[in-house]
Protein backbone atom coordinates (compact mmCIF):
# COMPACT_ATOMS: atom_id res chain seq x y z
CA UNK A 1 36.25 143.56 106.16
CA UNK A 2 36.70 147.29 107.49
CA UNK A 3 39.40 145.96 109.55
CA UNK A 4 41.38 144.95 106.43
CA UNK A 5 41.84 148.21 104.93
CA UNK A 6 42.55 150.42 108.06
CA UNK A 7 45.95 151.84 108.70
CA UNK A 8 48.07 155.16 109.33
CA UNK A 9 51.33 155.49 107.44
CA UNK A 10 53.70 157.83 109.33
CA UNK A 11 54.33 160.98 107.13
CA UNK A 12 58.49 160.14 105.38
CA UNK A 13 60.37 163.55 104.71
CA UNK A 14 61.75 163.92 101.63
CA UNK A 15 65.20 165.11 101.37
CA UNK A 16 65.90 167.10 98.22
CA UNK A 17 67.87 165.25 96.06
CA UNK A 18 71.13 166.30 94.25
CA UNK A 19 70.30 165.00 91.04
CA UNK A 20 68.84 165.69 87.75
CA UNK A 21 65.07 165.29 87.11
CA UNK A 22 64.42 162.02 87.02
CA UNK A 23 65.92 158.52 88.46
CA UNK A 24 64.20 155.77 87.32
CA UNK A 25 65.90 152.04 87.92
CA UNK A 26 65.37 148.84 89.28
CA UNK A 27 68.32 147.13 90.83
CA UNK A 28 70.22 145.52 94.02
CA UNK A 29 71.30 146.58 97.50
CA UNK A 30 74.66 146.40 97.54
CA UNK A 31 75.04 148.02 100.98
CA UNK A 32 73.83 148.66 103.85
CA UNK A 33 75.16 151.60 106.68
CA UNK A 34 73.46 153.52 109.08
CA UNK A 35 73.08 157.19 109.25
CA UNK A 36 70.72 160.22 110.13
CA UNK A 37 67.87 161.17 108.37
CA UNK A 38 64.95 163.65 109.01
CA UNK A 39 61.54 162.68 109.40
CA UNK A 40 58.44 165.01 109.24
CA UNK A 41 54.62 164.90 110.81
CA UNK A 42 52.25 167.44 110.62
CA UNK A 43 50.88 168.60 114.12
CA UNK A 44 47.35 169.39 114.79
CA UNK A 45 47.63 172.95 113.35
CA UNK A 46 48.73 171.76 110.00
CA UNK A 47 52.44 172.69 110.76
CA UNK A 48 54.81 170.54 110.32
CA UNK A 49 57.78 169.07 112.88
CA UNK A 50 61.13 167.30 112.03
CA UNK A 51 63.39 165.72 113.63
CA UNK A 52 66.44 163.70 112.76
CA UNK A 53 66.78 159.80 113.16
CA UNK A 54 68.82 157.17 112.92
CA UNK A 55 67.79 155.36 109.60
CA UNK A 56 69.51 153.10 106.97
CA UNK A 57 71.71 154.58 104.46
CA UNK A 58 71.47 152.29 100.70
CA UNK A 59 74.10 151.51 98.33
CA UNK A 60 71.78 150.57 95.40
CA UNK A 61 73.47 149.20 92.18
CA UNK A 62 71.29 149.91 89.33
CA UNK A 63 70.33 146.83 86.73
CA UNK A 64 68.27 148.85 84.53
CA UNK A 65 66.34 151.99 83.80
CA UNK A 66 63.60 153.06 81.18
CA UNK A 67 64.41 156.35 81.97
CA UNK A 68 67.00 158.56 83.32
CA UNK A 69 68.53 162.18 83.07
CA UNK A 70 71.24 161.32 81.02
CA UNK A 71 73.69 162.75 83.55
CA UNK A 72 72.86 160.27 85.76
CA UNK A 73 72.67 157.41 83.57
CA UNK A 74 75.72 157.63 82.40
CA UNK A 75 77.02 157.71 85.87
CA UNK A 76 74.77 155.03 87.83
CA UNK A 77 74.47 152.04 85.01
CA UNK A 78 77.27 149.50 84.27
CA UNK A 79 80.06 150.70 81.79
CA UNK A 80 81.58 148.91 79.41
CA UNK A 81 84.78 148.15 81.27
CA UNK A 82 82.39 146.91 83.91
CA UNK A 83 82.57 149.71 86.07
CA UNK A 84 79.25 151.82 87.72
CA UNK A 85 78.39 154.10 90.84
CA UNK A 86 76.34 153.41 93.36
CA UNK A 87 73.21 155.35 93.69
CA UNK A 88 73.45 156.00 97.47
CA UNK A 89 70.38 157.23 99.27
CA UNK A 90 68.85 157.68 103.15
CA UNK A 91 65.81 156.03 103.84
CA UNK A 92 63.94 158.78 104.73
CA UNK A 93 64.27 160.43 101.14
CA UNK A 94 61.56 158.46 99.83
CA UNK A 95 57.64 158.86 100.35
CA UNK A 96 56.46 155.71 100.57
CA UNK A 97 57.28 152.24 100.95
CA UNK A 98 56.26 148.94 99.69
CA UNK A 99 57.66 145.22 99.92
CA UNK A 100 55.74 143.32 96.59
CA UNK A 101 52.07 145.16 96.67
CA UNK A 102 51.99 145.37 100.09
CA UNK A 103 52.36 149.11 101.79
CA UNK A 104 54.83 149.46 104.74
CA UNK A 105 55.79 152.16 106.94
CA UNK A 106 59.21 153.39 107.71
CA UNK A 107 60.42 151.93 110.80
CA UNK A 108 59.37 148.22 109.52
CA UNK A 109 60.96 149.15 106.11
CA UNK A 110 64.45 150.10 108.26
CA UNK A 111 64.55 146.36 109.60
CA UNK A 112 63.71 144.81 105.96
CA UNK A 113 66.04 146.71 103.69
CA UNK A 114 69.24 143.91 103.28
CA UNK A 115 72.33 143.38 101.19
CA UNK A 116 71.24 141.16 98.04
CA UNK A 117 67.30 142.33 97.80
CA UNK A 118 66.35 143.33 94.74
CA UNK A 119 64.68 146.91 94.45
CA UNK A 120 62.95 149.59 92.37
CA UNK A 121 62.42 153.01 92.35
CA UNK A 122 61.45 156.26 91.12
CA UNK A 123 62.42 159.95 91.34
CA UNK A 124 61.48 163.09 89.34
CA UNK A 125 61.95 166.80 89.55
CA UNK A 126 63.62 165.65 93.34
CA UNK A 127 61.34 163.90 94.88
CA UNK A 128 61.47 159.89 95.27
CA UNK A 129 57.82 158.55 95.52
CA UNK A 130 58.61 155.37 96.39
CA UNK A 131 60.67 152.51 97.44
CA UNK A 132 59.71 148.73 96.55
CA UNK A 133 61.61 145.50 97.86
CA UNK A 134 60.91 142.10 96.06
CA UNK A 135 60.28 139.29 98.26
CA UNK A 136 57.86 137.08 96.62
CA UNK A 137 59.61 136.37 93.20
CA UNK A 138 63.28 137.04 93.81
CA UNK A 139 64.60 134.74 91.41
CA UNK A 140 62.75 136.23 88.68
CA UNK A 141 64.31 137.39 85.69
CA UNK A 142 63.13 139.52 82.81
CA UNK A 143 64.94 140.46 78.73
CA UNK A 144 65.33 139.07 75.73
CA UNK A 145 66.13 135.34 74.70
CA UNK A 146 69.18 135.19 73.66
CA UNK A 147 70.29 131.75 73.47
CA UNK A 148 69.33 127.86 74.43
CA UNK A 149 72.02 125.98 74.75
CA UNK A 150 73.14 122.29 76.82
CA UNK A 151 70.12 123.05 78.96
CA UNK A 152 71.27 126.63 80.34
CA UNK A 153 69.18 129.74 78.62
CA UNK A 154 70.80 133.05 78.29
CA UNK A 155 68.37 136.30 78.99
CA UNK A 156 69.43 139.64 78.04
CA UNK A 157 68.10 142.93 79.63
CA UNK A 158 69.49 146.20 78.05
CA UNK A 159 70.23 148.52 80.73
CA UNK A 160 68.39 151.69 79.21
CA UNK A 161 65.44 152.78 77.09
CA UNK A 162 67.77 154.48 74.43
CA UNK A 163 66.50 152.79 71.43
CA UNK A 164 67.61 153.79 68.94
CA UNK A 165 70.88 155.04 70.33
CA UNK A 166 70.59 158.50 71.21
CA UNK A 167 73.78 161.03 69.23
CA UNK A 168 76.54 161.43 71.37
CA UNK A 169 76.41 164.62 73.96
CA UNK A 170 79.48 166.41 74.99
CA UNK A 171 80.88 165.76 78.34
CA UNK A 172 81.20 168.27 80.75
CA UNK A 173 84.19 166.70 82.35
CA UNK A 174 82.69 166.08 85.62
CA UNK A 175 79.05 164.93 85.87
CA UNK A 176 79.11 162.94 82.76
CA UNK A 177 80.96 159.44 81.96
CA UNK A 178 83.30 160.85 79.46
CA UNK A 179 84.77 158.91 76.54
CA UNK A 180 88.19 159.41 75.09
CA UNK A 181 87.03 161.89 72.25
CA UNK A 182 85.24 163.93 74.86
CA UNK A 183 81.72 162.56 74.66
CA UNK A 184 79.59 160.56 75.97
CA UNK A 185 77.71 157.71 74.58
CA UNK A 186 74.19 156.17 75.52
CA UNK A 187 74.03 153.11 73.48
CA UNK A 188 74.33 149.24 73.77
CA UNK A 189 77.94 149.46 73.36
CA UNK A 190 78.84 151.64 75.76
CA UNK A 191 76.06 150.77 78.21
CA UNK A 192 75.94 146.62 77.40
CA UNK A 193 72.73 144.82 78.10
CA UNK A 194 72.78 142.87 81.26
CA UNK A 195 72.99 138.79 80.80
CA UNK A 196 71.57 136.28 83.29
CA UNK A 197 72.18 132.01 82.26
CA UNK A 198 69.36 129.96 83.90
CA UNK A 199 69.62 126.29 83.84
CA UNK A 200 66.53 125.27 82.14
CA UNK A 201 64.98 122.80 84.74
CA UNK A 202 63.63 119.81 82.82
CA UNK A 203 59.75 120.05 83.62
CA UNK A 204 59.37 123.60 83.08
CA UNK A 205 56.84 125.56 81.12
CA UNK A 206 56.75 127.92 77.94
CA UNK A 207 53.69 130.07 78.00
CA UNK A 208 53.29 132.01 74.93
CA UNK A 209 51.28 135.14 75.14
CA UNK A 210 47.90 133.64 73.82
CA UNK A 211 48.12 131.40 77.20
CA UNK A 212 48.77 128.43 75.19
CA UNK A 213 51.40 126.38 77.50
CA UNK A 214 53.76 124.13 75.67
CA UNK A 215 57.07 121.89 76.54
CA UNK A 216 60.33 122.92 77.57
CA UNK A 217 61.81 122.09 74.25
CA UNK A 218 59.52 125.06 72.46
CA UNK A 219 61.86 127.32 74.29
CA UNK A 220 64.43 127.66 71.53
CA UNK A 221 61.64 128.34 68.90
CA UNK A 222 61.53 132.17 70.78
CA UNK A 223 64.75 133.21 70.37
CA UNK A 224 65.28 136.85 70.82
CA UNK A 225 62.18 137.46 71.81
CA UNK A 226 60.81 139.34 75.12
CA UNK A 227 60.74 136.61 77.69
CA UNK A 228 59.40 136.73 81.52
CA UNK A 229 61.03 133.52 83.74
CA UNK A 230 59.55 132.55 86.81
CA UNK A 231 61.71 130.72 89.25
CA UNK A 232 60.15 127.49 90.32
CA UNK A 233 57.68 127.14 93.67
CA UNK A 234 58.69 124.06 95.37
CA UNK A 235 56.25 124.26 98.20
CA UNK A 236 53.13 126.45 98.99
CA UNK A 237 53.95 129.80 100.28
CA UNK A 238 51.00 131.21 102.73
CA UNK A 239 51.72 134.71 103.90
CA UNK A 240 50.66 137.12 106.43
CA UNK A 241 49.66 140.49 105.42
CA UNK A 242 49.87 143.34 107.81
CA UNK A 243 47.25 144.83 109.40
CA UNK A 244 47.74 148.04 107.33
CA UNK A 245 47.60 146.02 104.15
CA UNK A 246 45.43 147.87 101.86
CA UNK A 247 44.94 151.17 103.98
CA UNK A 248 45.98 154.09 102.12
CA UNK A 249 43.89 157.00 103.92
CA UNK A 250 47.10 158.95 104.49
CA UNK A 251 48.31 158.59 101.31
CA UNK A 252 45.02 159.65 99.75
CA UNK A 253 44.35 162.58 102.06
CA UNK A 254 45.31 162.25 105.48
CA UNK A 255 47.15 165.25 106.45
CA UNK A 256 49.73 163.87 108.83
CA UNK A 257 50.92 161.63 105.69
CA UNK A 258 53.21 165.00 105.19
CA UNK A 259 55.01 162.92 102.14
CA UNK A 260 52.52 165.21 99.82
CA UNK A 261 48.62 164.18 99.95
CA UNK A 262 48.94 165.94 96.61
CA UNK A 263 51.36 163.95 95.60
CA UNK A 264 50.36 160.58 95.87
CA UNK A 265 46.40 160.75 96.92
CA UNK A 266 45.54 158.49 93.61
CA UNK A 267 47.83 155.63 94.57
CA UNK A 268 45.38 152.53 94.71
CA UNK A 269 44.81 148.61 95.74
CA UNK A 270 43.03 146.66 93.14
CA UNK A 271 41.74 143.37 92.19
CA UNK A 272 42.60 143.31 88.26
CA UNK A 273 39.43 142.56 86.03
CA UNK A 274 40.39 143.37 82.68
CA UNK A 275 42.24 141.14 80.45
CA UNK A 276 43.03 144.10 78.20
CA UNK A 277 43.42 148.22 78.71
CA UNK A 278 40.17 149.96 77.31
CA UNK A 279 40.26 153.55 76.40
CA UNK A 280 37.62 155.23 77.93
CA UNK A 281 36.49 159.33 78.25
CA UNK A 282 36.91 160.40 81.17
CA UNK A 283 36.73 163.23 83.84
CA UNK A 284 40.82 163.68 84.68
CA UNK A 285 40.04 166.63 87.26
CA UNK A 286 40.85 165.65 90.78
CA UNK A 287 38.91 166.12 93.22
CA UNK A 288 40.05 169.34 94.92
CA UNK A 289 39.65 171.26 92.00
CA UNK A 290 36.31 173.54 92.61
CA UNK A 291 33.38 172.88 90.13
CA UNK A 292 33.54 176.13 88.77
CA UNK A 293 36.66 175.09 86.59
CA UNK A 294 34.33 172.24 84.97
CA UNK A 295 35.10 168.77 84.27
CA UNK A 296 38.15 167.48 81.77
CA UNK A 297 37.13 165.20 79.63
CA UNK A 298 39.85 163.05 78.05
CA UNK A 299 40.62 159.93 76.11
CA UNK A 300 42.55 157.47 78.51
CA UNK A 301 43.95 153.87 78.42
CA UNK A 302 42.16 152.52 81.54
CA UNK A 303 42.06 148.95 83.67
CA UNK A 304 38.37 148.11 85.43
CA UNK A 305 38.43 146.13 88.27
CA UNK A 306 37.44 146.21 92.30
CA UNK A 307 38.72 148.75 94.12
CA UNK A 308 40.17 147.67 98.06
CA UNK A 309 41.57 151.09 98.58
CA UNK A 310 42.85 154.18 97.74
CA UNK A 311 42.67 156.24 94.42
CA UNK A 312 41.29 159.35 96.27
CA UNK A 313 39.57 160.55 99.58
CA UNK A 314 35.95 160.51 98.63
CA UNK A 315 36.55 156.34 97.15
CA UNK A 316 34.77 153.37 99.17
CA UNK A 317 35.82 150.23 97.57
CA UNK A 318 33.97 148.47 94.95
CA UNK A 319 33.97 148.39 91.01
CA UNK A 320 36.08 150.85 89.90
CA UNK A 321 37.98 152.15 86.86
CA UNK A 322 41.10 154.14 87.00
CA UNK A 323 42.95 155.85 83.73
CA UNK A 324 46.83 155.16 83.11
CA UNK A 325 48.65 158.17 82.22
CA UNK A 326 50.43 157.98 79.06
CA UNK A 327 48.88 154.23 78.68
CA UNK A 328 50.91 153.22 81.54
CA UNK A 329 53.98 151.82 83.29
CA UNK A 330 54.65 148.70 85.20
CA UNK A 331 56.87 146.48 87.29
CA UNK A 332 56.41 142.60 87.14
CA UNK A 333 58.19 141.41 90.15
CA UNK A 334 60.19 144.50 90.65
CA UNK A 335 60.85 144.39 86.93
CA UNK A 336 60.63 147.64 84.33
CA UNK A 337 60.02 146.11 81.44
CA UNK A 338 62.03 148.74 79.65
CA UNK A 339 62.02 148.33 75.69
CA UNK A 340 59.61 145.58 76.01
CA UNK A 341 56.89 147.81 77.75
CA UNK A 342 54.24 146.71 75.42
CA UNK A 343 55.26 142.97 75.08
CA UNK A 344 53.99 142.04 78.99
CA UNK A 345 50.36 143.53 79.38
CA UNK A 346 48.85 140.41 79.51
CA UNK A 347 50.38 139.51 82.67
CA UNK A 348 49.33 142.29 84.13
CA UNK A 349 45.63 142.05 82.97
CA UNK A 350 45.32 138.58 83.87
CA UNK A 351 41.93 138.36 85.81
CA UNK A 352 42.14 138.11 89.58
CA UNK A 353 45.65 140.02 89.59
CA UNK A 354 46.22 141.99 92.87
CA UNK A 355 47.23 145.18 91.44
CA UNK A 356 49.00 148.25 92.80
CA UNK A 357 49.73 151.59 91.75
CA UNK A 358 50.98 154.91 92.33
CA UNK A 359 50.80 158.23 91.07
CA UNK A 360 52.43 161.71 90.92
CA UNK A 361 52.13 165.50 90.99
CA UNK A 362 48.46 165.14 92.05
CA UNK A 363 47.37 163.20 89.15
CA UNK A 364 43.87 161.36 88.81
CA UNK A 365 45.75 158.97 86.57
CA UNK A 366 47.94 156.04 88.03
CA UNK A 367 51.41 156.11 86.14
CA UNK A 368 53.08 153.25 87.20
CA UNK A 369 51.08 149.67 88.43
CA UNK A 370 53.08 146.60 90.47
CA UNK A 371 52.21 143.33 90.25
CA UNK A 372 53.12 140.24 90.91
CA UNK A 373 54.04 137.30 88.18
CA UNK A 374 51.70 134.95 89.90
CA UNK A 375 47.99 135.19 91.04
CA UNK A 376 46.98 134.23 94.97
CA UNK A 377 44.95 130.78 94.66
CA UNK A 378 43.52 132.09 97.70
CA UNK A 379 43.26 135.18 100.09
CA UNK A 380 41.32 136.47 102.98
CA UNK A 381 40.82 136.96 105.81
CA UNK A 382 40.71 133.85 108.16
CA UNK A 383 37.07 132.63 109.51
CA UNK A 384 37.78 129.23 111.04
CA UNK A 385 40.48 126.22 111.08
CA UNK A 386 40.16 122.65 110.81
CA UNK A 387 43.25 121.03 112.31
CA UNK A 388 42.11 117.43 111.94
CA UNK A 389 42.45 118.06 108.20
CA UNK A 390 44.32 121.42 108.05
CA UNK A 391 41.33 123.13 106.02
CA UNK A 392 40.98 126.84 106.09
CA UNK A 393 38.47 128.80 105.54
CA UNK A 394 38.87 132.35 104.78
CA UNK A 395 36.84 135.81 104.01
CA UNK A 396 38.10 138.28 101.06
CA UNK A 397 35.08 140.45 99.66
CA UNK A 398 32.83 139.24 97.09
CA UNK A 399 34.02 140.21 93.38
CA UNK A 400 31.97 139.81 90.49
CA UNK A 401 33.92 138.48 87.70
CA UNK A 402 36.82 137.96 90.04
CA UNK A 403 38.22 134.07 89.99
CA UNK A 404 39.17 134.50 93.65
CA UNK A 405 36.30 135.79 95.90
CA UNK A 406 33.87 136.02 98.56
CA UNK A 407 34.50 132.73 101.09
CA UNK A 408 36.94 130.24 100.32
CA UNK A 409 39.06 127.09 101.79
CA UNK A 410 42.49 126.04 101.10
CA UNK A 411 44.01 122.70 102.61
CA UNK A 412 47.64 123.13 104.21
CA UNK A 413 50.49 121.18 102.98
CA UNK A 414 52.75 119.47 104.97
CA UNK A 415 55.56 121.06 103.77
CA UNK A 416 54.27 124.66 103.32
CA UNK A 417 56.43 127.67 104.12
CA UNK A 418 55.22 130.50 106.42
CA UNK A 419 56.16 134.43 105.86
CA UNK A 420 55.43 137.63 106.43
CA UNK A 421 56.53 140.26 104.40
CA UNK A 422 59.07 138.05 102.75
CA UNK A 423 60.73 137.21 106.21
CA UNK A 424 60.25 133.30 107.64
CA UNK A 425 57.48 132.63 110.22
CA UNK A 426 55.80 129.45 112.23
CA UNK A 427 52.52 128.53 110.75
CA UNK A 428 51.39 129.29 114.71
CA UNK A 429 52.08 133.25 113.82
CA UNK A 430 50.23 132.57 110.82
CA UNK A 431 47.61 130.26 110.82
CA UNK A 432 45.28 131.52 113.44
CA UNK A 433 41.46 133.30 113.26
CA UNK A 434 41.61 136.96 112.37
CA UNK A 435 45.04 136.44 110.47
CA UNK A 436 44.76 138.00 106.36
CA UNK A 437 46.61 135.83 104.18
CA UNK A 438 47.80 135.17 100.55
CA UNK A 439 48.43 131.53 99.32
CA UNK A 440 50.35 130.92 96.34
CA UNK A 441 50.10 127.54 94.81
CA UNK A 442 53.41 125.75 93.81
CA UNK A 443 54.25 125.70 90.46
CA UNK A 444 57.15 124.59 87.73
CA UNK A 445 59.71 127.42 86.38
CA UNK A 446 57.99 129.16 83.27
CA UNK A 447 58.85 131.21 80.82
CA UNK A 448 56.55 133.78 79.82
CA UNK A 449 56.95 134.27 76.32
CA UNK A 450 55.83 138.38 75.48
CA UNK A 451 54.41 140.20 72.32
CA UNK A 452 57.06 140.57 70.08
């Protein structure tokens, strides 16, 4: 399974941004140009060599943030009157790239990037640490049940994390969205929750957060409550992984990864095995720190599960426990869960959950996990075909505890749909010995009812 986890990510330059200190949002590309940026590689002395390349310039428009230097909030998310600016950025200012869990490098990332996908990202103190597309679940939607009405539900997603409203802060007459009396606001009124109507097919699912799945016409008993909906599967969806898929050795000390081994050499591939965050003491003190400083014992929110890759140079993969800094923050499908942080843990702890996450500033703790809303009914690498009845059998390392391990076989529907990172392919590109794959089952819309 070496082969699995093996891959070089080309080092991404980060431009400085001119911004505050933090940009945190998930949204849409609007637009897409083209434009220089520079790109950076360390040579074999350590040193490091840019040059400048023709790369995709973004138009992003921002959907929601959980946080944001108010400066820029009040610049980048919808206004009342409708009106926002887009948060434009070159490709090349971001570290790393990712489309769903899976880790991309720059040049493939440049022929993905689309008007219409939906993305997510994060900056602080100027430097963007990543850049995730959704292609799995891109129908998804995530807020607060609003209404039920003549079959069509009504989700609302507040754009910010200012709960209560924050007091009003004077304008500077420039950098700031400025109100009439001089100030500016950061509040539902002035910053109005997003709404999204879904018409509520008629076999769909309600799954409350004990797991208990009831009828479609339980939906209206959760009104104005934190609700995750999941866009119908109408077929099974079998996709390719790349090569690279799990290999984070630059990112967790390769040198010629110049986007900061410091900076993001705990970011970490996991197979999920808790169904709840356990606090834990632990030693926080990363591994280049010299023993004469001692260990750090703290307190910390952690997840258990099998490590694939990553989380630090000296790692090999295996059972493994990483600690969430600050107890943790997550996208579901490209989703920040914003006020509702708390109500969707038990997605993310569901057992068998392929689980990724990055950190910051040289951390040992992972601040922000990705997942996906649904669980692979199969994965691995593939071992041998059976075309008389479309049976594969595939390889994925044996996980104690895991639902999905070790060897397996999955049958091939007739009508199943091929991709590779979220792009169409034939089942010949696909289906063939050596390929590593992820099948997800089809399945009825849902509604994921959270913790209130």
């Amino acid at each position: 399974m070496k082969h699995i986890f093996t891959l070089s990510l080309l080092y991404i330059f980060c431009c400085p941004a001119v911004q505050a200190s933090s940009t945190i949002y998930d949204g849409v590309i609007d637009k897409v140009t083209q434009g220089e940026g520079r790109k950076g590689q360390r040579n074999e002395e350590g040193k490091m060599k840019h040059e400048t390349i023709q790369v995709p310039i973004l138009h992003n428009r921002s959907l929601c943030s959980p946080y944001s230097s108010e400066t820029v909030h009040s610049l980048m998310m919808t206004h009342r009157d409708g009106t926002f600016k887009h948060n434009v950025r070159t490709l090349t200012d971001f570290d790393s790239f990712f489309v769903d869990d899976v880790p991309v490098e720059l040049e493939e990332m440049a022929t993905l990037v689309q008007p219409g996908l939906r993305m997510a990202t994060f900056e602080n103190r100027s430097r963007w640490y990543f850049f995730r597309l959704t292609a799995r679940n891109p129908d998804s939607q995530m807020g607060r049940l609003e209404r039920v009405a003549q079959g069509v539900a009504v989700i609302s997603r507040a754009q910010h994390k200012y709960d209560p409203p924050r007091k009003p802060v004077p304008g500077d007459g420039g950098s700031r969205r400025v109100e009439a009396d001089g100030n500016t606001y950061y509040d539902d009124e002035h910053f109005p929750p997003m709404r999204h109507e879904i018409t509520v097919p008629a076999n769909a699912e309600v799954v409350t957060s004990d797991w208990q799945t009831h009828p479609v016409e339980a939906l209206g008993n959760f009104l104005n409550q934190p609700v995750f909906y999941q866009a119908p599967r109408p077929r099974q969806r079998i996709e390719l992984l790349p090569e690279n898929y799990g290999a984070w050795d630059a990112v967790t000390g390769n040198d010629t990864f110049g986007g900061g081994r410091r900076e993001l050499e705990y970011s970490m591939l996991m197979i999920n095995l808790s169904e709840q965050r356990t606090q834990k003491s632990l030693n926080v003190r990363p591994w280049h720190f010299v023993p004469e400083q001692g260990e750090k014992v703290q307190k910390q929110l952690t997840l258990s599960g099998y490590l694939l890759a990553g989380s630090h140079r000296s790692a090999e993969p295996g059972p493994h426990t990483i600690p969430l800094y600050k107890g943790g923050d997550y996208l579901i499908d490209g989703f920040y869960p914003n006020r509702d942080r708390d109500a969707f843990w038990h997605l993310v702890t569901q057992r068998g959950q392929h689980v990724s996450g990055t950190c910051r500033r040289g951390r040992t703790m992972v601040d922000l996990l990705y997942i996906s809303s649904e669980v692979p009914v199969a994965w691995g690498t593939i071992t041998s075909i059976d075309e008389q009845t479309q049976t594969v059998t595939v390889q994925a390392p044996l996980i104690e505890g895991a639902p999905i391990s070790g060897e397996q076989t999955f049958q091939i529907a007739g009508d199943a749909g091929f991709v590779r990172l979220g792009l169409p392919m034939t089942k010949e590109d696909v289906i063939k010995v050596g390929s590593l794959v992820k099948v997800f089952a089809p399945h009825p819309a849902r509604f994921f009812i959270g913790k209130p």
